[in-house]
PDB file of N, CA and C in Angstrom:
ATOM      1  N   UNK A   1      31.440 -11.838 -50.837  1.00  0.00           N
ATOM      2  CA  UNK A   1      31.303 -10.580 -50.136  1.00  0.00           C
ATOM      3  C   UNK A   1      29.835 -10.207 -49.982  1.00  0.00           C
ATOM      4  N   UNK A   2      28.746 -10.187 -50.967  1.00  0.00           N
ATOM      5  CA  UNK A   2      27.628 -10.282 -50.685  1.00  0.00           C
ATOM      6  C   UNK A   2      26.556 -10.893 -50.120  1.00  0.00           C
ATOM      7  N   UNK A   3      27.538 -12.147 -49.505  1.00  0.00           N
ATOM      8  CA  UNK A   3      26.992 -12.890 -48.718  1.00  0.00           C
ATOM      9  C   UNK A   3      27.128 -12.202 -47.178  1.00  0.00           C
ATOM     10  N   UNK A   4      28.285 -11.822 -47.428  1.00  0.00           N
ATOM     11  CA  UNK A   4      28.770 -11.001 -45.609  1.00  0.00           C
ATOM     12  C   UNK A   4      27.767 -10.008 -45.154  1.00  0.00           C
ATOM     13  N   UNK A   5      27.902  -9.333 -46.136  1.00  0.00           N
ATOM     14  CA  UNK A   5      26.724  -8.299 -46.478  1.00  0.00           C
ATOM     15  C   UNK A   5      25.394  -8.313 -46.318  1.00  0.00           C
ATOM     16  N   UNK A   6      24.968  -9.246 -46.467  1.00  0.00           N
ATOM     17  CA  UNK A   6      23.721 -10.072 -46.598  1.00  0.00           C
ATOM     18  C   UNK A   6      23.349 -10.410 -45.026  1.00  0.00           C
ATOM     19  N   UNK A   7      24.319 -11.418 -44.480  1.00  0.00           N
ATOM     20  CA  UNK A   7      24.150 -11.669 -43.101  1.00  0.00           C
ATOM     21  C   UNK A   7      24.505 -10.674 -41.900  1.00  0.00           C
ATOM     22  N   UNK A   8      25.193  -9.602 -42.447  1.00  0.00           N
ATOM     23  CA  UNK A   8      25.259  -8.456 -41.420  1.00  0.00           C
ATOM     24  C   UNK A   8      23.903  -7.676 -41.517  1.00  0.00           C
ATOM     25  N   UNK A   9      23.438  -7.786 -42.559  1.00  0.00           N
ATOM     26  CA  UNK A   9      21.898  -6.838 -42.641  1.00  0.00           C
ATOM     27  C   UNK A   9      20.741  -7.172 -41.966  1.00  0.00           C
ATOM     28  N   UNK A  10      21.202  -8.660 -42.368  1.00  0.00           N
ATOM     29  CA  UNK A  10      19.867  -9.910 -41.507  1.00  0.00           C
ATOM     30  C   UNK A  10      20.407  -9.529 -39.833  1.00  0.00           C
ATOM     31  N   UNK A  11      21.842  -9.771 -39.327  1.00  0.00           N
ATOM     32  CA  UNK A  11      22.166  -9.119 -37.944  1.00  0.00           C
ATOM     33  C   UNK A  11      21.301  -7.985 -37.382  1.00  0.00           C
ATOM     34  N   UNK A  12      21.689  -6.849 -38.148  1.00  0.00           N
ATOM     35  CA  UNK A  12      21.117  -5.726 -37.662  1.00  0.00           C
ATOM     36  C   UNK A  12      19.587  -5.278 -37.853  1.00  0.00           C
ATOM     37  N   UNK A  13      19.164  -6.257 -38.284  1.00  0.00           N
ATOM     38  CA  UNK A  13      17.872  -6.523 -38.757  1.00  0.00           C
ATOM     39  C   UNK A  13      16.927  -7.010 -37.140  1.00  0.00           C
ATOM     40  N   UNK A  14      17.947  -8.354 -36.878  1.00  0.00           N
ATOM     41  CA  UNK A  14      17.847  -8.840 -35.581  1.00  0.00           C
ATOM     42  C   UNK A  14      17.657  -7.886 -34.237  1.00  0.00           C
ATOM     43  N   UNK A  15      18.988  -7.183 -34.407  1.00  0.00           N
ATOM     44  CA  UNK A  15      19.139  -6.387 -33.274  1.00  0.00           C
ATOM     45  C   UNK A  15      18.471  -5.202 -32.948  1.00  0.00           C
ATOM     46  N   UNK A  16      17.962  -4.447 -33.904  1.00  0.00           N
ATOM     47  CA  UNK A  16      16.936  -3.533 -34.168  1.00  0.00           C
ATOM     48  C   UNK A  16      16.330  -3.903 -33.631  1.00  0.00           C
ATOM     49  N   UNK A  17      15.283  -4.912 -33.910  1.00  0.00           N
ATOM     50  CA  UNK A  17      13.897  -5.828 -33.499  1.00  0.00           C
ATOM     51  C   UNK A  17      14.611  -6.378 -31.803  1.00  0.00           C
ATOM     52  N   UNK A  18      15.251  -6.978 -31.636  1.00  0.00           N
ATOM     53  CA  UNK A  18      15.796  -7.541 -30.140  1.00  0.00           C
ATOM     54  C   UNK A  18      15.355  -5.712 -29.270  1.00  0.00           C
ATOM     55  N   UNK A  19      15.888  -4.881 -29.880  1.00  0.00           N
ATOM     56  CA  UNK A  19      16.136  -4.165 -29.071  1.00  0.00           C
ATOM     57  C   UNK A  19      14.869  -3.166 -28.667  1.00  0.00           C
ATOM     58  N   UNK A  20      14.545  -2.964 -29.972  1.00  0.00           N
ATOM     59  CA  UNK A  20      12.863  -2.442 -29.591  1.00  0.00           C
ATOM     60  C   UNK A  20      11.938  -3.313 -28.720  1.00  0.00           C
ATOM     61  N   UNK A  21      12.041  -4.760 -28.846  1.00  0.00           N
ATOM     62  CA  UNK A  21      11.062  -5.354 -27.768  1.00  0.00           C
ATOM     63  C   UNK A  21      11.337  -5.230 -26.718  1.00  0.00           C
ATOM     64  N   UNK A  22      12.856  -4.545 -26.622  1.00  0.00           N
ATOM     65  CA  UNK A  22      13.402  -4.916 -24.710  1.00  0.00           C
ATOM     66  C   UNK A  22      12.220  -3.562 -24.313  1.00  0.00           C
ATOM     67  N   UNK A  23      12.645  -2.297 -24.982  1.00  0.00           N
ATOM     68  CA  UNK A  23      12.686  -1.293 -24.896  1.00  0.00           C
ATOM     69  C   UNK A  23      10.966  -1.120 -24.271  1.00  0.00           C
ATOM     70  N   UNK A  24      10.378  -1.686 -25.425  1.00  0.00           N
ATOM     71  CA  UNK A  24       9.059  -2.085 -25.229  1.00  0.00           C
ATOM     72  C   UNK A  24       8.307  -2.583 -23.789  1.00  0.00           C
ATOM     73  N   UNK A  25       9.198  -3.427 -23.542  1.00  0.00           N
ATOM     74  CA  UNK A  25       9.556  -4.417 -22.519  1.00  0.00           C
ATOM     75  C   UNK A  25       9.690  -3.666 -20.890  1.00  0.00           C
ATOM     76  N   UNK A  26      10.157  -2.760 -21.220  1.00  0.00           N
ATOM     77  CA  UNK A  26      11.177  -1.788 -20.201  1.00  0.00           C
ATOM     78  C   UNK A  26      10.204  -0.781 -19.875  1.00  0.00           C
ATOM     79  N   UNK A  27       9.075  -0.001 -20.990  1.00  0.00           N
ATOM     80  CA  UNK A  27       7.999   1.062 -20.476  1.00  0.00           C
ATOM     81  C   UNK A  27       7.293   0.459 -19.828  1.00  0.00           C
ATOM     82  N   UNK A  28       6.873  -0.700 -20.477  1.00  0.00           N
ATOM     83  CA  UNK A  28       5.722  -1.234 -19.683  1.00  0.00           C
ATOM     84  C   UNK A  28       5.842  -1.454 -18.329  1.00  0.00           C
ATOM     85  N   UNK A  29       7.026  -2.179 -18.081  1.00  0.00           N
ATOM     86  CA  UNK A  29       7.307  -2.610 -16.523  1.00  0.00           C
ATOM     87  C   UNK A  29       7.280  -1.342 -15.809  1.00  0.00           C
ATOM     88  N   UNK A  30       8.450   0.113 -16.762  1.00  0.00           N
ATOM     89  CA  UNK A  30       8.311   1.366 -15.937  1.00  0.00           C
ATOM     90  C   UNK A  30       7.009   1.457 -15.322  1.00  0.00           C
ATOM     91  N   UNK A  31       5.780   1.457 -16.610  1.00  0.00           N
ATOM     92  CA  UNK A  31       4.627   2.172 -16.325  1.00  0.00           C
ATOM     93  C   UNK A  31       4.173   1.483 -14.750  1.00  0.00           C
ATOM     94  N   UNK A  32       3.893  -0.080 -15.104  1.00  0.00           N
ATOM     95  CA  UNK A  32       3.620  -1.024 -14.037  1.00  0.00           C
ATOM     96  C   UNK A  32       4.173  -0.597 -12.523  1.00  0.00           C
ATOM     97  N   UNK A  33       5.077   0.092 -12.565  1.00  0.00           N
ATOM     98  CA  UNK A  33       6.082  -0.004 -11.284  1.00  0.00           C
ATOM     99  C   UNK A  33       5.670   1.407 -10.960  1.00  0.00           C
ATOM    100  N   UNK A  34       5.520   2.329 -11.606  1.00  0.00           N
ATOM    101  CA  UNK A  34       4.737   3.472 -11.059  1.00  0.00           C
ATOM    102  C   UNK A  34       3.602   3.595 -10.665  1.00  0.00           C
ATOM    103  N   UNK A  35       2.813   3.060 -11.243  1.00  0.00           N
ATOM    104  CA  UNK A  35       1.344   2.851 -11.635  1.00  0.00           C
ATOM    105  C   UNK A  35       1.337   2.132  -9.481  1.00  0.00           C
ATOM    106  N   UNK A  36       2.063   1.145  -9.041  1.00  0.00           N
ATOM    107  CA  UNK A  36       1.975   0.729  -8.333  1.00  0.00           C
ATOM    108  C   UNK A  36       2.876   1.362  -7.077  1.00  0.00           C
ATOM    109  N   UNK A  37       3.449   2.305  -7.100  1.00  0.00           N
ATOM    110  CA  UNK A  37       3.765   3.581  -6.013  1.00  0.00           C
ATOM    111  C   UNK A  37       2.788   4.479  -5.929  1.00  0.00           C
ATOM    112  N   UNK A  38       2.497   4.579  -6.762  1.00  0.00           N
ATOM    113  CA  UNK A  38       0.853   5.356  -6.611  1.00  0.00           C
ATOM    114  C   UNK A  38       0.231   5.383  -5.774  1.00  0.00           C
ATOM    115  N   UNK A  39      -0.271   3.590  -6.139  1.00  0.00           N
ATOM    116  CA  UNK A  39      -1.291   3.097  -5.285  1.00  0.00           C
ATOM    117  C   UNK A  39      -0.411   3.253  -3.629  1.00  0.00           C
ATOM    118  N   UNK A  40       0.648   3.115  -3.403  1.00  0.00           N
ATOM    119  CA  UNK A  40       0.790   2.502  -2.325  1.00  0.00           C
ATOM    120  C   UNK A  40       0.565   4.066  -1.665  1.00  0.00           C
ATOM    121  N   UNK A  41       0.966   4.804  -2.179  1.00  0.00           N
ATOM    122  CA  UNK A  41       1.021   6.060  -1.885  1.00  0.00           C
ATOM    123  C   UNK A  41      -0.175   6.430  -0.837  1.00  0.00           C
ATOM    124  N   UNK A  42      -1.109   6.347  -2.128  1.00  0.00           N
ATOM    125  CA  UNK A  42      -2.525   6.434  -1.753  1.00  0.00           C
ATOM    126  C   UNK A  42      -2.925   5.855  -0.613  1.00  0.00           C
ATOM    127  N   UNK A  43      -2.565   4.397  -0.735  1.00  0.00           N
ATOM    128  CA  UNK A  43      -2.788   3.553   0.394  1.00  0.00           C
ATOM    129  C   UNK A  43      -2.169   4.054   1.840  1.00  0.00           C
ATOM    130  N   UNK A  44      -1.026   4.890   2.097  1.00  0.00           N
ATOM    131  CA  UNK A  44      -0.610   5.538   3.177  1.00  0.00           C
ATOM    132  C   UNK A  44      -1.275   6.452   3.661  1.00  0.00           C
ATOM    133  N   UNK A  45      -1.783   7.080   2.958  1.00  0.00           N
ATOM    134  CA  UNK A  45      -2.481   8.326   3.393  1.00  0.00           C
ATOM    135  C   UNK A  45      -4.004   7.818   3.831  1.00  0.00           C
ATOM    136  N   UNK A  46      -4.357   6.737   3.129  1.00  0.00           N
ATOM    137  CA  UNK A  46      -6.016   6.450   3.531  1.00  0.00           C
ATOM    138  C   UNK A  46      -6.041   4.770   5.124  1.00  0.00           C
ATOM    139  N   UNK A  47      -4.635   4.585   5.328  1.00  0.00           N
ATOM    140  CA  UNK A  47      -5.020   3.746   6.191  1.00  0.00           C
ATOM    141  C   UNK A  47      -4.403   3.932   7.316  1.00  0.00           C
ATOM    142  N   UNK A  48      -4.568   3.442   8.617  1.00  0.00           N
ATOM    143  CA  UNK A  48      -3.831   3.633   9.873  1.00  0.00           C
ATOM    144  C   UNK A  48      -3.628   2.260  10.059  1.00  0.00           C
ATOM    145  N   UNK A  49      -2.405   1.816  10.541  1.00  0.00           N
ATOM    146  CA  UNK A  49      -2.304   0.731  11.327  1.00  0.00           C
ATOM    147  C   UNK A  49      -2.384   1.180  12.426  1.00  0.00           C
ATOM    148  N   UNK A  50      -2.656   0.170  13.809  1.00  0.00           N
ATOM    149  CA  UNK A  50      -3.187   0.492  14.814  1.00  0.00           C
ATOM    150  C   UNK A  50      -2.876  -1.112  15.746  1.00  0.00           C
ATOM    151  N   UNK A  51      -2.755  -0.861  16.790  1.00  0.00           N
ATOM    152  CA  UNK A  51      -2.347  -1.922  17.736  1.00  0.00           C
ATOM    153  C   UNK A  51      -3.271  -1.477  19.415  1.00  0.00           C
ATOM    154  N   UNK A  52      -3.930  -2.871  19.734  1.00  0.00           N
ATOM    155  CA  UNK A  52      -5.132  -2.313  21.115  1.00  0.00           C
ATOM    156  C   UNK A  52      -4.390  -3.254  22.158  1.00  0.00           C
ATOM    157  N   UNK A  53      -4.559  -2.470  23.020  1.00  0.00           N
ATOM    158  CA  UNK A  53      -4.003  -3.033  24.525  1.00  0.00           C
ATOM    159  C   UNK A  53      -5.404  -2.733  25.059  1.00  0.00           C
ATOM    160  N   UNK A  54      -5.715  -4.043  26.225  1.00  0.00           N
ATOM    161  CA  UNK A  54      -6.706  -3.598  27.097  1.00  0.00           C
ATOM    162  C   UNK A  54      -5.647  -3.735  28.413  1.00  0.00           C
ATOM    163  N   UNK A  55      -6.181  -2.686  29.337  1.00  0.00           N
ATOM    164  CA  UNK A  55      -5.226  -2.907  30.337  1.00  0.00           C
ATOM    165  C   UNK A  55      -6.337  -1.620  31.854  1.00  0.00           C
ATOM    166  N   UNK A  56      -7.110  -2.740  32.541  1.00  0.00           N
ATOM    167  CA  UNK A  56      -8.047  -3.020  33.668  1.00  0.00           C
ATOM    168  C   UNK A  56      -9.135  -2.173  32.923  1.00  0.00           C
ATOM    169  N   UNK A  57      -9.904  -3.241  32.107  1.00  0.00           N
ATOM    170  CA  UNK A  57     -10.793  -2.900  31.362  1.00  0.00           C
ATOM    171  C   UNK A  57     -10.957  -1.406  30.466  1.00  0.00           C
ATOM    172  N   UNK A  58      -9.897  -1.198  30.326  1.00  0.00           N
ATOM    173  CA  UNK A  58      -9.844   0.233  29.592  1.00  0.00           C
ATOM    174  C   UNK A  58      -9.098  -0.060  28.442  1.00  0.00           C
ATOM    175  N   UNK A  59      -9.614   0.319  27.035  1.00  0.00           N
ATOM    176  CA  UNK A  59      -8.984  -0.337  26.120  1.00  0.00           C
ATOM    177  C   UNK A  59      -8.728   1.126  25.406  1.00  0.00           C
ATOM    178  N   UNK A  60      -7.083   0.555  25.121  1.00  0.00           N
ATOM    179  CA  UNK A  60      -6.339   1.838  24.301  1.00  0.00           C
ATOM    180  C   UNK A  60      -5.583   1.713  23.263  1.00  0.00           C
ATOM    181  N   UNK A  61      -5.760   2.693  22.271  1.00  0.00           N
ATOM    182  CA  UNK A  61      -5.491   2.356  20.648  1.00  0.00           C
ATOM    183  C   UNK A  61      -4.523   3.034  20.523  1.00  0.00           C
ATOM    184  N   UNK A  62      -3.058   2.548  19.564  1.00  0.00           N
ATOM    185  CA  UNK A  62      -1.666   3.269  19.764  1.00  0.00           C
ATOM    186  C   UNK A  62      -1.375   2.972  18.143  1.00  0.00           C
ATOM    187  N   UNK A  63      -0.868   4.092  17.230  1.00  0.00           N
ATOM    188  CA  UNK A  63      -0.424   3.769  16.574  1.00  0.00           C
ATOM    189  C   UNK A  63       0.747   2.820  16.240  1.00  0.00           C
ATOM    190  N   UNK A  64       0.322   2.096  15.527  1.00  0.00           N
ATOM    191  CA  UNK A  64       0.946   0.771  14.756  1.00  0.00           C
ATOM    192  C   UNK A  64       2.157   0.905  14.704  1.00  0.00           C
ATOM    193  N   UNK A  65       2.997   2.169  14.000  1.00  0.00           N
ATOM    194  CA  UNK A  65       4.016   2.139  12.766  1.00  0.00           C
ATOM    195  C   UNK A  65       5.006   3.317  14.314  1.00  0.00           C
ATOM    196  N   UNK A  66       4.231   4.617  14.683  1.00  0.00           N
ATOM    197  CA  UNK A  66       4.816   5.276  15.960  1.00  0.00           C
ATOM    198  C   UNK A  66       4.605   5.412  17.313  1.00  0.00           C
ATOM    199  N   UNK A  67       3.899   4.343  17.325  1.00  0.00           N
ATOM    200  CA  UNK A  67       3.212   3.931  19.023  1.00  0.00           C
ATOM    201  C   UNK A  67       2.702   5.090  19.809  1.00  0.00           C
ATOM    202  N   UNK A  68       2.019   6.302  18.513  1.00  0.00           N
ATOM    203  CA  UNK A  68       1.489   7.174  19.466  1.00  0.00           C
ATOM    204  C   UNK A  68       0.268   6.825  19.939  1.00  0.00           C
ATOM    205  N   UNK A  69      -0.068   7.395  21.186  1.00  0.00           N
ATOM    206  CA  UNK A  69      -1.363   7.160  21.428  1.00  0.00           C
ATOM    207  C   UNK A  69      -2.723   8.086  20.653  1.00  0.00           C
ATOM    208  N   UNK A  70      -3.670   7.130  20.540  1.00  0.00           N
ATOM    209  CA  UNK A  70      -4.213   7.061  19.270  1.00  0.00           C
ATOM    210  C   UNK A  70      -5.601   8.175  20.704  1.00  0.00           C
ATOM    211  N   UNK A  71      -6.086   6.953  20.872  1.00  0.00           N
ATOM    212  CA  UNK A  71      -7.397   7.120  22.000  1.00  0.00           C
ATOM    213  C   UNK A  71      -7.469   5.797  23.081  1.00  0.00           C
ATOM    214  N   UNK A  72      -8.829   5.956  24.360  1.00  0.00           N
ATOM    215  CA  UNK A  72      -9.253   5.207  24.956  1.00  0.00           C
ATOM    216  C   UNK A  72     -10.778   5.636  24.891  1.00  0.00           C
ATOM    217  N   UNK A  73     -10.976   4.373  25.739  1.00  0.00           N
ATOM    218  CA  UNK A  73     -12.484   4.394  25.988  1.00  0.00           C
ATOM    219  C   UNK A  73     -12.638   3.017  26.601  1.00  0.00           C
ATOM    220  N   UNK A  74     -13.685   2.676  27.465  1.00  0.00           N
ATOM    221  CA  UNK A  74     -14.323   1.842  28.352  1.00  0.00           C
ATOM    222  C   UNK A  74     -14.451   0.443  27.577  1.00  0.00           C
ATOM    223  N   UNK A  75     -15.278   0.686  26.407  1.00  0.00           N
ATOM    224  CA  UNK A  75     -15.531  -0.004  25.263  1.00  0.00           C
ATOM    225  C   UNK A  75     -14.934  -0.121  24.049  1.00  0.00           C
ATOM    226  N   UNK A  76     -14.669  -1.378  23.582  1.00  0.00           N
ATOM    227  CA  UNK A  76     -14.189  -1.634  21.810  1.00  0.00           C
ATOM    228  C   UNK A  76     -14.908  -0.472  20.886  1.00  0.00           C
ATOM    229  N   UNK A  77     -16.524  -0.759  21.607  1.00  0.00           N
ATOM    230  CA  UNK A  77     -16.849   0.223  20.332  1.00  0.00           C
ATOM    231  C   UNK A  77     -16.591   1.513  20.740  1.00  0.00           C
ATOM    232  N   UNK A  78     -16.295   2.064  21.591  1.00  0.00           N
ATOM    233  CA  UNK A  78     -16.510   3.748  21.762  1.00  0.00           C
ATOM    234  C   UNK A  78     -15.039   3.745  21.580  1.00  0.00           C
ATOM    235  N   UNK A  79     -14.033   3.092  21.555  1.00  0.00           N
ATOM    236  CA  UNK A  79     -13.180   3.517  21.312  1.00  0.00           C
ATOM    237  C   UNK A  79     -12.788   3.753  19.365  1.00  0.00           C
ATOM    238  N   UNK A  80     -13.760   2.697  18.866  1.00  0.00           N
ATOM    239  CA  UNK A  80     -13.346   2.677  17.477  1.00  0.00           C
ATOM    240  C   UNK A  80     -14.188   3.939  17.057  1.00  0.00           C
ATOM    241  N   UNK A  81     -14.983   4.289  18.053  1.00  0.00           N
ATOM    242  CA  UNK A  81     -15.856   5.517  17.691  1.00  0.00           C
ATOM    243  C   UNK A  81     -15.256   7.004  17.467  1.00  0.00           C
ATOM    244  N   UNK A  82     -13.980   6.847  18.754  1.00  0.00           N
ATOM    245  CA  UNK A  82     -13.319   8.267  18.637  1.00  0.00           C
ATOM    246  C   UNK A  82     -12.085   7.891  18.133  1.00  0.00           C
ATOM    247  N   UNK A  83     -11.713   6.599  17.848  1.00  0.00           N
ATOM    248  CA  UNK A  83     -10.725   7.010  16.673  1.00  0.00           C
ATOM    249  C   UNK A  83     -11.716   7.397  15.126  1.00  0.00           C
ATOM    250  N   UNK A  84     -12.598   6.893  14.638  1.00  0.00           N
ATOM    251  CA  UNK A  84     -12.689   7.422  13.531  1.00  0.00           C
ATOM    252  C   UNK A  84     -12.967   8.958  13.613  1.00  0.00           C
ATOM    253  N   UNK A  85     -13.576   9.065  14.863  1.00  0.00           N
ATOM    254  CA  UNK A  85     -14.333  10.659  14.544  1.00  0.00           C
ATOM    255  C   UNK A  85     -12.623  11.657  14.587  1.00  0.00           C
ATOM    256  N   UNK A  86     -11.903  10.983  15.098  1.00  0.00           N
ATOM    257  CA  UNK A  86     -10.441  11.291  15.101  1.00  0.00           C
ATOM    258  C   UNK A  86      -9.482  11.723  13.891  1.00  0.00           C
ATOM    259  N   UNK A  87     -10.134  10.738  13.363  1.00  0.00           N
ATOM    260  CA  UNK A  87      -9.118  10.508  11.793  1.00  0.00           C
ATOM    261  C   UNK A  87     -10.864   9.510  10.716  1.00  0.00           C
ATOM    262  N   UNK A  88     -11.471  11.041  10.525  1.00  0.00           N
ATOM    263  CA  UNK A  88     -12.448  10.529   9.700  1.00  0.00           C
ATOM    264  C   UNK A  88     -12.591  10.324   8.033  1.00  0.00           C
ATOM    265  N   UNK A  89     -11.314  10.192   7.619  1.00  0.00           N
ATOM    266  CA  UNK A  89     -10.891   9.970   6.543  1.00  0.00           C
ATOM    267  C   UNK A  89      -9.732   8.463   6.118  1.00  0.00           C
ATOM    268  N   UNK A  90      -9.768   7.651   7.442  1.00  0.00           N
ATOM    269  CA  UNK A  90      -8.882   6.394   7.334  1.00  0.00           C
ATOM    270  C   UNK A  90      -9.608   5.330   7.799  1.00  0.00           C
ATOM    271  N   UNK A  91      -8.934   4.283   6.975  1.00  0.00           N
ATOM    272  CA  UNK A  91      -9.780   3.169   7.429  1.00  0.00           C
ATOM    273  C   UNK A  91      -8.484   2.510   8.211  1.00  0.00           C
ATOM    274  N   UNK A  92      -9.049   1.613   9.607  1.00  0.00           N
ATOM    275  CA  UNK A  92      -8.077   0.936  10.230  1.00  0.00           C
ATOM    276  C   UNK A  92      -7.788  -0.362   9.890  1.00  0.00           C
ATOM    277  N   UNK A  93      -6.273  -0.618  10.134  1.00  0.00           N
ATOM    278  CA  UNK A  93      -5.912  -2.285  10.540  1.00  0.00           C
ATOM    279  C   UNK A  93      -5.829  -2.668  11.316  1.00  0.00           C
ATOM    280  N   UNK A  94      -5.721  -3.608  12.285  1.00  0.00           N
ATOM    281  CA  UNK A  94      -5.538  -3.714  13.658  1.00  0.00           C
ATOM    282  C   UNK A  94      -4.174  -4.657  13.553  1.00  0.00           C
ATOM    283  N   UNK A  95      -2.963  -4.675  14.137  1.00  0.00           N
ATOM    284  CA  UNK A  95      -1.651  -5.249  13.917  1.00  0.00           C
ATOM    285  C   UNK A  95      -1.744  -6.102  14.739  1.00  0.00           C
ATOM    286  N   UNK A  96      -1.404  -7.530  14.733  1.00  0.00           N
ATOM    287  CA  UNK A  96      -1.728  -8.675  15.323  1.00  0.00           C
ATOM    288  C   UNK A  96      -0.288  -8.611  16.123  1.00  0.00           C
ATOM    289  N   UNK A  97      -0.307  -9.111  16.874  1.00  0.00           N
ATOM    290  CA  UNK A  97       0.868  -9.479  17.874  1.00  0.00           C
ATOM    291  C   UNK A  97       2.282 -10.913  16.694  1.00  0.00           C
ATOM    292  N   UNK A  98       1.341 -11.595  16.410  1.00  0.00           N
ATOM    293  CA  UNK A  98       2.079 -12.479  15.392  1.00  0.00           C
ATOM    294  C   UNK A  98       2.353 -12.209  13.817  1.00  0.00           C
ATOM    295  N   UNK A  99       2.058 -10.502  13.687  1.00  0.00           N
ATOM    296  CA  UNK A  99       2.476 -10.258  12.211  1.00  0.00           C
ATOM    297  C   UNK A  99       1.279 -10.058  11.367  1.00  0.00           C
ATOM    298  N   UNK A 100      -0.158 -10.812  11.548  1.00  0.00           N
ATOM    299  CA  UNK A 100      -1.111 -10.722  11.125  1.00  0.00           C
ATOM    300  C   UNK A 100      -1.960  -9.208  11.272  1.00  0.00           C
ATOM    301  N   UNK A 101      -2.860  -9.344  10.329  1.00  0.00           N
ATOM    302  CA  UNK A 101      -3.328  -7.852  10.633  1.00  0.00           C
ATOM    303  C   UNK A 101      -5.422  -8.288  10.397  1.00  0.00           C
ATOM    304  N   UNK A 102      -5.733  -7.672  10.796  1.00  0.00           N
ATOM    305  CA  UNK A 102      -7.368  -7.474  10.247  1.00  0.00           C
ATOM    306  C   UNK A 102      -7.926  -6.117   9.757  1.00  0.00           C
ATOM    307  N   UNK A 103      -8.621  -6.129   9.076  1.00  0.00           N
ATOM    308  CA  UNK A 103      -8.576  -4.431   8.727  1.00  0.00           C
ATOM    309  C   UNK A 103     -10.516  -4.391   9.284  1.00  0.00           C
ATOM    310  N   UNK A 104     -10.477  -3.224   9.825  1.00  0.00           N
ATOM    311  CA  UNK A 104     -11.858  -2.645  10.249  1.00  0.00           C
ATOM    312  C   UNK A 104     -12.414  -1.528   9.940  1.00  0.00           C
ATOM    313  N   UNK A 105     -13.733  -1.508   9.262  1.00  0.00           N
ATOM    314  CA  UNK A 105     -14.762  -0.422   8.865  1.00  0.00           C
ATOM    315  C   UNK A 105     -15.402  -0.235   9.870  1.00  0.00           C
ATOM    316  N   UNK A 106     -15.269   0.935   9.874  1.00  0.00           N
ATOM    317  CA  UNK A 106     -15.799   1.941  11.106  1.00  0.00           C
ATOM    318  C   UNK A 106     -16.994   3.107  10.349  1.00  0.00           C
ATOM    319  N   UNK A 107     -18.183   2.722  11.189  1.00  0.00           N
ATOM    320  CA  UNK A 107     -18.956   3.665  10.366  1.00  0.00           C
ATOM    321  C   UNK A 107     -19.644   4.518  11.610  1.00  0.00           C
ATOM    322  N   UNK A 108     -19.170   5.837  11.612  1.00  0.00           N
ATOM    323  CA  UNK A 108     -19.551   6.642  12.944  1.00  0.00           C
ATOM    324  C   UNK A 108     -20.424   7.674  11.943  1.00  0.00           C
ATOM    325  N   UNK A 109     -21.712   8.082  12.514  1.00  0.00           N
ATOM    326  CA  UNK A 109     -22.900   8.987  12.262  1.00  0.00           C
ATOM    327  C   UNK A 109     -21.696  10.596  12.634  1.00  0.00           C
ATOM    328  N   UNK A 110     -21.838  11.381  11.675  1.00  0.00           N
ATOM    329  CA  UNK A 110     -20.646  12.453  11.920  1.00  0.00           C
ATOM    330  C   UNK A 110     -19.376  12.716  11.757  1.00  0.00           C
ATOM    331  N   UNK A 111     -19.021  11.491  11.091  1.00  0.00           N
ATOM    332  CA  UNK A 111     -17.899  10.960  10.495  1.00  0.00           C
ATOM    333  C   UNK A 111     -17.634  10.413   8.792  1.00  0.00           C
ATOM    334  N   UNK A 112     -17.100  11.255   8.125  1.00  0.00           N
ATOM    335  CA  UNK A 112     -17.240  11.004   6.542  1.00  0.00           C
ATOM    336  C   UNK A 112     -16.681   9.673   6.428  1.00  0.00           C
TER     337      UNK A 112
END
């Protein structure tokens, strides 16, 4: 009988320990998995996707994600000019036709 005894103690001995490492196991990933909505969070609010059509030399910038129209202008650069002065707190991507993206720093004088 003190043997039964013995190996049920060593059991729950086990399972204690099994169960605290899950547990262990389980904040961390929580933390990890929040920690990384965060970011993405963040990341929504600080970036625009963005998609450019030129169409008879007039090139026009439409949002990415609601195809609103963003801006135009004559030029690549004057147009990247009044989107930032537009939205002077985002940095752009440009959405590739094949899924790809490039991301662009825009640095306009008057523009944070």
């Amino acid at each position: 009988m003190s043997i039964l005894f013995n190996l049920l103690v060593v059991y729950a001995v086990i399972c204690t320990v099994a169960t605290t490492l899950f547990l262990f196991g389980l904040a961390k990933h929580l933390r990890r998995e929040l920690g990384t909505k965060e970011t993405v969070e963040k990341l929504k609010t600080s970036i625009k996707l963005v998609y450019i059509e030129k169409v008879d030399n007039i090139c026009y910038m439409y949002d990415g994600l609601t195809h609103n129209f963003i801006t135009q202008a004559d030029t690549e650069e004057q147009m990247w000019t009044n989107a930032k002065l537009r939205f002077p707190d985002k940095e752009f991507i440009i959405r590739g036709d094949s899924g790809n993206a490039t991301v662009v720093s825009v640095n306009v004088k008057g523009a944070q």
